[in-house]
Protein backbone atom coordinates (compact mmCIF):
# COMPACT_ATOMS: atom_id res chain seq x y z
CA UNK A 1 -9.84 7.40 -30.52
CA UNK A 2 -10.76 8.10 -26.69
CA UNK A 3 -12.21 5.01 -25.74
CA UNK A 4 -8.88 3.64 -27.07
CA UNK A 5 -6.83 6.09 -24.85
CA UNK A 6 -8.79 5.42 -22.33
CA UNK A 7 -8.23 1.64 -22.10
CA UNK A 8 -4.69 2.05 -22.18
CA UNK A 9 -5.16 4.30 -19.12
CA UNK A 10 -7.35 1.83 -17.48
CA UNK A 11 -4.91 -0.67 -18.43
CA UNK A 12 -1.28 1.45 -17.49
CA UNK A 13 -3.85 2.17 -13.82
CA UNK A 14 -4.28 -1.61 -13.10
CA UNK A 15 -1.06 -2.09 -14.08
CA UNK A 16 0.65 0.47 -11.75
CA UNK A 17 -2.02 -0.16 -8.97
CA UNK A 18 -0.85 -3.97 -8.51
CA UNK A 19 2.94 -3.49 -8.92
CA UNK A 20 2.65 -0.97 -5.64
CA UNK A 21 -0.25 -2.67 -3.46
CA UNK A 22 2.63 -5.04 -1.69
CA UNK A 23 4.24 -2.20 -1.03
CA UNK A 24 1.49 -0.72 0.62
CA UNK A 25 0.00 -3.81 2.19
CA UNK A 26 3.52 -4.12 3.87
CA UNK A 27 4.00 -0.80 4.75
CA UNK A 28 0.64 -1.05 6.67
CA UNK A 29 1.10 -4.38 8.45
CA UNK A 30 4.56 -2.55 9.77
CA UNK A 31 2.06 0.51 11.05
CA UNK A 32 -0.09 -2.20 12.67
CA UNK A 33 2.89 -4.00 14.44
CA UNK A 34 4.11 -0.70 15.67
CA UNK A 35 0.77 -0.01 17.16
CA UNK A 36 0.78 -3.39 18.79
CA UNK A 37 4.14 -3.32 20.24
CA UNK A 38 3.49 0.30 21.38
CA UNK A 39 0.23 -0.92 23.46
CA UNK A 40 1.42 -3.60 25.02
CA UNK A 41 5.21 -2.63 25.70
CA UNK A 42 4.85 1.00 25.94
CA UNK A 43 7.53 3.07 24.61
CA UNK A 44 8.16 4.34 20.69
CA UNK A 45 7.29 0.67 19.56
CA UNK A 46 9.68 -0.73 16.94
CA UNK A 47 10.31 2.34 15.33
């Protein structure tokens, strides 16, 4: 009966995990850009 809850887990983790890593590869590229922007133009950057 664990290992069986425990594969769902594994499987509801992966699951979750892959629905929200666009989210957080884009929210990091926008971090990155901001950086950028901020070293070369100087100011608050985009944001």
């Amino acid at each position: 009966m664990q290992r069986t809850g425990l594969a769902i887990l594994a499987v509801f983790l992966v699951l979750t995990t892959s629905a929200c890593a666009p989210l957080l590869i884009g929210g990091a590229a926008v971090a990155v850009a901001d950086e950028a922007v901020e070293q070369n133009q100087g100011g608050d950057g985009l944001f």
